[in-house]
PDB file of N, CA and C in Angstrom:
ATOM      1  N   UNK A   1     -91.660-157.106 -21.297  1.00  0.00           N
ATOM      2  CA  UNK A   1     -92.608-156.002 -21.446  1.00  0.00           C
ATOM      3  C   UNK A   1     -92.391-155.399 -22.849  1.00  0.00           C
ATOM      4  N   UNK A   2     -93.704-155.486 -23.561  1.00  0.00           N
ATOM      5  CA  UNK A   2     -93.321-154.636 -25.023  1.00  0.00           C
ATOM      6  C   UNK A   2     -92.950-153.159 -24.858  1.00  0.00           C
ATOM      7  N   UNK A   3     -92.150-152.419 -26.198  1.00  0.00           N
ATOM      8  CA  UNK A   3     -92.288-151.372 -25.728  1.00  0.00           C
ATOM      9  C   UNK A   3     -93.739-150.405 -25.552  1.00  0.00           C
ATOM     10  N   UNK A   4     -94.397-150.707 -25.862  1.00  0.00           N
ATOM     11  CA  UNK A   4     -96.174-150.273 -25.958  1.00  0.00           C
ATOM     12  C   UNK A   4     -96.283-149.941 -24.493  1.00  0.00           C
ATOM     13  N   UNK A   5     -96.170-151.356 -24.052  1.00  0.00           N
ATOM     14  CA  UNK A   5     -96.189-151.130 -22.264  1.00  0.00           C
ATOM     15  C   UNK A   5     -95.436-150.220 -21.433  1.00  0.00           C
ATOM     16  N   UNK A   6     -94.369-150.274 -22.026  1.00  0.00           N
ATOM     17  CA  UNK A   6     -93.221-149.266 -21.400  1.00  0.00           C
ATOM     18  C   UNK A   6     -93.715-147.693 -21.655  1.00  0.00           C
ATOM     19  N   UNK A   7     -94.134-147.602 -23.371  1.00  0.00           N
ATOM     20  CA  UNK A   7     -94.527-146.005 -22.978  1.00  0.00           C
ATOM     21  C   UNK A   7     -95.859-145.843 -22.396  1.00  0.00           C
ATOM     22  N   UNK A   8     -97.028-146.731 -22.300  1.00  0.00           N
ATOM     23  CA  UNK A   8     -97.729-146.421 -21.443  1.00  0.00           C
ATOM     24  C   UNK A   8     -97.970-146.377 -19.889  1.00  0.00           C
ATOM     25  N   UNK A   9     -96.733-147.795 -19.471  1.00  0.00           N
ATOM     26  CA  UNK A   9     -96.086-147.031 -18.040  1.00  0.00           C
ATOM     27  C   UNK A   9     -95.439-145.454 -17.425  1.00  0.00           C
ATOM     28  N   UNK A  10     -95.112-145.196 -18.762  1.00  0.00           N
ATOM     29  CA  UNK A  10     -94.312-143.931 -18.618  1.00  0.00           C
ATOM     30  C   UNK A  10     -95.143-142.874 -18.715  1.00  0.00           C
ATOM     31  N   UNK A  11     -96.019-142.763 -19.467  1.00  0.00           N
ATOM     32  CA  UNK A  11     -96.928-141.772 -19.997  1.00  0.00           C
ATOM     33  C   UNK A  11     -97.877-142.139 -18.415  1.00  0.00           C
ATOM     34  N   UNK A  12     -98.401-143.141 -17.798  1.00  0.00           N
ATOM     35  CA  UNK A  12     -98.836-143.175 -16.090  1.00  0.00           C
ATOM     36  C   UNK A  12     -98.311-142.558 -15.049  1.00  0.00           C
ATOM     37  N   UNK A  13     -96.991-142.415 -15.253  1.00  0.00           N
ATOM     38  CA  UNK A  13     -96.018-141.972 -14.142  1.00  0.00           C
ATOM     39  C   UNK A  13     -96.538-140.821 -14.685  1.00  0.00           C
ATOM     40  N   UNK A  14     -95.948-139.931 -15.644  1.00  0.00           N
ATOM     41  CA  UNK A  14     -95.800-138.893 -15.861  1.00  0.00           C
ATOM     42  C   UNK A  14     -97.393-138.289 -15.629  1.00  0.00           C
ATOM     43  N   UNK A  15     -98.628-138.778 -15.966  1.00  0.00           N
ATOM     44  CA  UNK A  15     -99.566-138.031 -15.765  1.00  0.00           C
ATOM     45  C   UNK A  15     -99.908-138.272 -14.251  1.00  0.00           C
ATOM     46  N   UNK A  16     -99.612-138.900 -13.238  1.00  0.00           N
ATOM     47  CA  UNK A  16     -99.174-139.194 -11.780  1.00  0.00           C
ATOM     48  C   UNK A  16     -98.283-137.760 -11.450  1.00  0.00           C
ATOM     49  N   UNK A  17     -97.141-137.840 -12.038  1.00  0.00           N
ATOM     50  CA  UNK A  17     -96.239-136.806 -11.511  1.00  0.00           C
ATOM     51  C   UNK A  17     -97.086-135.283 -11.316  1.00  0.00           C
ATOM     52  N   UNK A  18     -97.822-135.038 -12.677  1.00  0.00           N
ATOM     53  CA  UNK A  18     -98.431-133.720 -12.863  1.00  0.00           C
ATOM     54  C   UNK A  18     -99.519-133.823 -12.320  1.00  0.00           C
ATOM     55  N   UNK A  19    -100.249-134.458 -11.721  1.00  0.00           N
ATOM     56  CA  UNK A  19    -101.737-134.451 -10.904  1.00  0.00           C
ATOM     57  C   UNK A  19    -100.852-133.957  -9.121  1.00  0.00           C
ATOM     58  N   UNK A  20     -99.435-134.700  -9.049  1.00  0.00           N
ATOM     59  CA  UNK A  20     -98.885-134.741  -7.736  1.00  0.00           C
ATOM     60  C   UNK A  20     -98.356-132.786  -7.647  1.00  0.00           C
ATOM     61  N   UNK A  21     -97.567-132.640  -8.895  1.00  0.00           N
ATOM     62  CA  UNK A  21     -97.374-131.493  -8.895  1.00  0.00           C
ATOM     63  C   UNK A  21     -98.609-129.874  -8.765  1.00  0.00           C
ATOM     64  N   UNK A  22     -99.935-130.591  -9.091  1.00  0.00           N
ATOM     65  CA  UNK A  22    -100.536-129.792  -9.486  1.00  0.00           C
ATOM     66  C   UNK A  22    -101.466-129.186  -7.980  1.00  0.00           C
ATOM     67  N   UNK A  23    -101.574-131.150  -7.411  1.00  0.00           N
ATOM     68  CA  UNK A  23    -101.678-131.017  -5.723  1.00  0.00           C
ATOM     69  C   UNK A  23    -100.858-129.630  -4.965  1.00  0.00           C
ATOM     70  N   UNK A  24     -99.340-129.899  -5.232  1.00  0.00           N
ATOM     71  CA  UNK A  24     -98.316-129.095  -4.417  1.00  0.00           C
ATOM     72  C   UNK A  24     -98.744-127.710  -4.416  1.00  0.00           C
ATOM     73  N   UNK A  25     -99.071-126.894  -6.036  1.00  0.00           N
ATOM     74  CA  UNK A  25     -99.304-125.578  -6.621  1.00  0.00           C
ATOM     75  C   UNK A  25    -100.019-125.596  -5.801  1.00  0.00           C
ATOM     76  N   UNK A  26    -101.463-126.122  -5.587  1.00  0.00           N
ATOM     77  CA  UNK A  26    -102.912-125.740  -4.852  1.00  0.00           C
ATOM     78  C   UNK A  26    -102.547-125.419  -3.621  1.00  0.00           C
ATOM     79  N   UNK A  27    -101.764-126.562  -3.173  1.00  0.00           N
ATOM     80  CA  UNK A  27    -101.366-126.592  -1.649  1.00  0.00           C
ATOM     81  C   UNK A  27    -100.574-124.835  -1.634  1.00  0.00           C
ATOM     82  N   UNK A  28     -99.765-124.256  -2.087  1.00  0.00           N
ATOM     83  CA  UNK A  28     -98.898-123.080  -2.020  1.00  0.00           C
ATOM     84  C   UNK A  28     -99.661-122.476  -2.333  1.00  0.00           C
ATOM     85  N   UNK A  29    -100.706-122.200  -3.040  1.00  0.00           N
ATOM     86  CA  UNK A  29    -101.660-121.053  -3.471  1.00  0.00           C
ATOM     87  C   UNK A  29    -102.554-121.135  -2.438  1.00  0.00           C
ATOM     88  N   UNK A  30    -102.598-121.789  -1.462  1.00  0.00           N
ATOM     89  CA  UNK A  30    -103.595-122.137  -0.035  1.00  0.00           C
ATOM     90  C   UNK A  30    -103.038-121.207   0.867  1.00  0.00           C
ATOM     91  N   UNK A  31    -101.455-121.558   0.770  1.00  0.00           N
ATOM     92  CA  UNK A  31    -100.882-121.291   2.065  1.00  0.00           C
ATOM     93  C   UNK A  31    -100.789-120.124   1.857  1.00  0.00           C
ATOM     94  N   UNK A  32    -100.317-119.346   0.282  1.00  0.00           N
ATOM     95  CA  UNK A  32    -100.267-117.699   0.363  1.00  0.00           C
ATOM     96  C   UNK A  32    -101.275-117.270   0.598  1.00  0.00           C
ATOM     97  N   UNK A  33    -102.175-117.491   0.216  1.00  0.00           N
ATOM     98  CA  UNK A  33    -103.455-117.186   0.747  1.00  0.00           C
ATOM     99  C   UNK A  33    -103.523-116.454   2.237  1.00  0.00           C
ATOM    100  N   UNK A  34    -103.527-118.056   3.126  1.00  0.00           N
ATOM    101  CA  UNK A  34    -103.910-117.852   4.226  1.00  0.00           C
ATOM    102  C   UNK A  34    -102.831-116.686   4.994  1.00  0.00           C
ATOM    103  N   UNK A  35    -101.304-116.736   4.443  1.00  0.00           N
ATOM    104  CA  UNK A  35    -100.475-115.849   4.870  1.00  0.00           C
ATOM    105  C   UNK A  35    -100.868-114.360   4.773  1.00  0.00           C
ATOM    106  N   UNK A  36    -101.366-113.875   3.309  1.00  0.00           N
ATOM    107  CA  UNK A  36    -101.943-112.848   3.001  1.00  0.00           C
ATOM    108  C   UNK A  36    -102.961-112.487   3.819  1.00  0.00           C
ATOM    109  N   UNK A  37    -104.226-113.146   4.385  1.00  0.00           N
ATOM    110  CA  UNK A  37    -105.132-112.928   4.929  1.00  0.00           C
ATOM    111  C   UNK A  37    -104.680-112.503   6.373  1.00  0.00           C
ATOM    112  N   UNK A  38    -103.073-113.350   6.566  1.00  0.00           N
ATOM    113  CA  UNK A  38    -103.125-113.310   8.208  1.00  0.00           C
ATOM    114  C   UNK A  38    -102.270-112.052   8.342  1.00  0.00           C
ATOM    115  N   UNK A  39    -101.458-111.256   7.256  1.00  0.00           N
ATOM    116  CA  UNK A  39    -100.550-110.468   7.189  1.00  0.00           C
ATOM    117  C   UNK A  39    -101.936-108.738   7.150  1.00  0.00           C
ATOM    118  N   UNK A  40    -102.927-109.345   6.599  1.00  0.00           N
ATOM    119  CA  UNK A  40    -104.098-108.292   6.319  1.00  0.00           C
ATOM    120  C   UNK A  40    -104.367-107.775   7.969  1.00  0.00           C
ATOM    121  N   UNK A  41    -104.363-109.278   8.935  1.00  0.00           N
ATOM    122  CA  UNK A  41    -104.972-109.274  10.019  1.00  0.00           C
ATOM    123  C   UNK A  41    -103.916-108.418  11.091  1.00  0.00           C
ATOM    124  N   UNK A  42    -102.858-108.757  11.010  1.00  0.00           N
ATOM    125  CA  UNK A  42    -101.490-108.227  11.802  1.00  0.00           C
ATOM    126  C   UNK A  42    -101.424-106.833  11.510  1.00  0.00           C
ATOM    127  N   UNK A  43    -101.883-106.258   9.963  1.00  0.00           N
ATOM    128  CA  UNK A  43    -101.396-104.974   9.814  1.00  0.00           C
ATOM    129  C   UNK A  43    -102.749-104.316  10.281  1.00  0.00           C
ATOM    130  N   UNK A  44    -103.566-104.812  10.907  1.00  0.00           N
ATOM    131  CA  UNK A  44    -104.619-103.836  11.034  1.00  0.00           C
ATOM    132  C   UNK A  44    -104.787-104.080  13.136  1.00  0.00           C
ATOM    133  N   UNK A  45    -103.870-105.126  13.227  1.00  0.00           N
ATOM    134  CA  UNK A  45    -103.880-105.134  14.892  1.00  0.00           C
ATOM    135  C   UNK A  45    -102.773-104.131  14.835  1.00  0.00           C
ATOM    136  N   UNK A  46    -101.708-103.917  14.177  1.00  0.00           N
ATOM    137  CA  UNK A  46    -100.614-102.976  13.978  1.00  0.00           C
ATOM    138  C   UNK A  46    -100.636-101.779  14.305  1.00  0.00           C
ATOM    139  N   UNK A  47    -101.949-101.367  13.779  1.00  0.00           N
ATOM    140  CA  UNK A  47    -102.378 -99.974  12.985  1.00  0.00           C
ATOM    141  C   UNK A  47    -103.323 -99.454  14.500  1.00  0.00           C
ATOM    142  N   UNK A  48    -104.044-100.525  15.080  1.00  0.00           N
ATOM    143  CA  UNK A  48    -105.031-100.566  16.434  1.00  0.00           C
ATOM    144  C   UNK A  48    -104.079-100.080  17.801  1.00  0.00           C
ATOM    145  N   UNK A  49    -102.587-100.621  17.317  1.00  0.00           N
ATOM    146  CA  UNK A  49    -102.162-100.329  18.561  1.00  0.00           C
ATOM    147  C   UNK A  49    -101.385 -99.123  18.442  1.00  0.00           C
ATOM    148  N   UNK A  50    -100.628 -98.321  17.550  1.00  0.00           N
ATOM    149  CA  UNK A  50    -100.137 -97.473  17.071  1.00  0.00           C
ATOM    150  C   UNK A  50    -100.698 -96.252  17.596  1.00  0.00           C
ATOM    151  N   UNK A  51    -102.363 -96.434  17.025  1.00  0.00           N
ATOM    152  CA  UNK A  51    -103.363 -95.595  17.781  1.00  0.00           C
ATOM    153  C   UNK A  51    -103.585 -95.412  18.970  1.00  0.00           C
ATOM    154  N   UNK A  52    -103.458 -96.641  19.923  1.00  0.00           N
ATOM    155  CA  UNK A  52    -103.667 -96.490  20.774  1.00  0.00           C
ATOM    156  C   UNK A  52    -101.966 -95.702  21.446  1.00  0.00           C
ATOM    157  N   UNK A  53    -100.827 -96.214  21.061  1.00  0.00           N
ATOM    158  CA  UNK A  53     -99.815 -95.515  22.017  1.00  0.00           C
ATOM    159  C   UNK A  53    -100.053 -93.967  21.497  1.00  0.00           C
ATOM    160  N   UNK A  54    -100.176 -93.681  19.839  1.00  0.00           N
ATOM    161  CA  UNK A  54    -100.397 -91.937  20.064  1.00  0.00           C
ATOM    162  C   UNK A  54    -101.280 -91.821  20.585  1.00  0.00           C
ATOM    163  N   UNK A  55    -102.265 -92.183  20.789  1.00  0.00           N
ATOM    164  CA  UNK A  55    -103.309 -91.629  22.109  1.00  0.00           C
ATOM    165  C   UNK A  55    -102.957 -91.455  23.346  1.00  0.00           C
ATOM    166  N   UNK A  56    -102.049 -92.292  23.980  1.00  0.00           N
ATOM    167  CA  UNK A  56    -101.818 -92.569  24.933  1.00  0.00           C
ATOM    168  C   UNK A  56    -100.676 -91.485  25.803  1.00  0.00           C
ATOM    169  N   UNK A  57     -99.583 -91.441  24.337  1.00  0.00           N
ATOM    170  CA  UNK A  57     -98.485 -90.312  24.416  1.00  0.00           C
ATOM    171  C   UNK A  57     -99.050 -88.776  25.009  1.00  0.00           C
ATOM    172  N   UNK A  58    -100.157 -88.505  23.741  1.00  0.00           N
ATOM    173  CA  UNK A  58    -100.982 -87.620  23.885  1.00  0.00           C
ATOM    174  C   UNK A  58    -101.247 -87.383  24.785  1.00  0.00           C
ATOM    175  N   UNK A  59    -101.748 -88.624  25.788  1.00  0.00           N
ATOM    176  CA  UNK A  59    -102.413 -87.925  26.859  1.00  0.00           C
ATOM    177  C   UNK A  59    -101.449 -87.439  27.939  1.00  0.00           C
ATOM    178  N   UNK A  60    -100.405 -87.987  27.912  1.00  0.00           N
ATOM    179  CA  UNK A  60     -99.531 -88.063  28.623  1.00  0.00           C
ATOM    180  C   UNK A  60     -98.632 -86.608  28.685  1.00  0.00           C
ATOM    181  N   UNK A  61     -98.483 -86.407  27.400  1.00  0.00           N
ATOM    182  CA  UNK A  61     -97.754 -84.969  27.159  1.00  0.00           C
ATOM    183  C   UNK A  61     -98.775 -84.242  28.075  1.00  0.00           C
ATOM    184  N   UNK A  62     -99.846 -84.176  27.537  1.00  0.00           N
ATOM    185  CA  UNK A  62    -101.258 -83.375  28.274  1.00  0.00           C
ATOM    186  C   UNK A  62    -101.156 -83.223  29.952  1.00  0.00           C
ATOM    187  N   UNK A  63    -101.029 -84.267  30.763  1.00  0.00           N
ATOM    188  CA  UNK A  63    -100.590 -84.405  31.603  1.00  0.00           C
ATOM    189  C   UNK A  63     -99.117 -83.694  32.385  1.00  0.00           C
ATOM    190  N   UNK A  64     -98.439 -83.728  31.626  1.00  0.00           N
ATOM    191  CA  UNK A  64     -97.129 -83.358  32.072  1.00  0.00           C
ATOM    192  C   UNK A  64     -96.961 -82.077  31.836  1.00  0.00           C
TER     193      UNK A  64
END
């Protein structure tokens, strides 16, 4: 194999490696994503039920 071949094997890998790496980034910028969206979703079922036990306390003191 000349060396010609060799750095254009190498220079293949390497632009392989960074298309593979660039996959991974997308893939992690997906997943924060979807984490963020689902952490948006939790803090607002959070916030739904919170309400509901001081309501609930409330009524309860009221009661007693």
């Amino acid at each position: 194999m000349s060396k010609l071949q060799e750095v254009e094997k190498e220079i293949e890998r390497l632009r392989d490696l960074v298309a593979e790496k660039k996959k991974q980034k997308r893939r992690i910028a997906d997943a924060l994503s979807l984490l963020e969206s689902n952490k948006e979703d939790l803090l607002g079922e959070l916030d739904d039920l919170l309400s509901n036990l001081t309501y609930y306390y409330q009524k309860h003191k009221e009661l007693s």
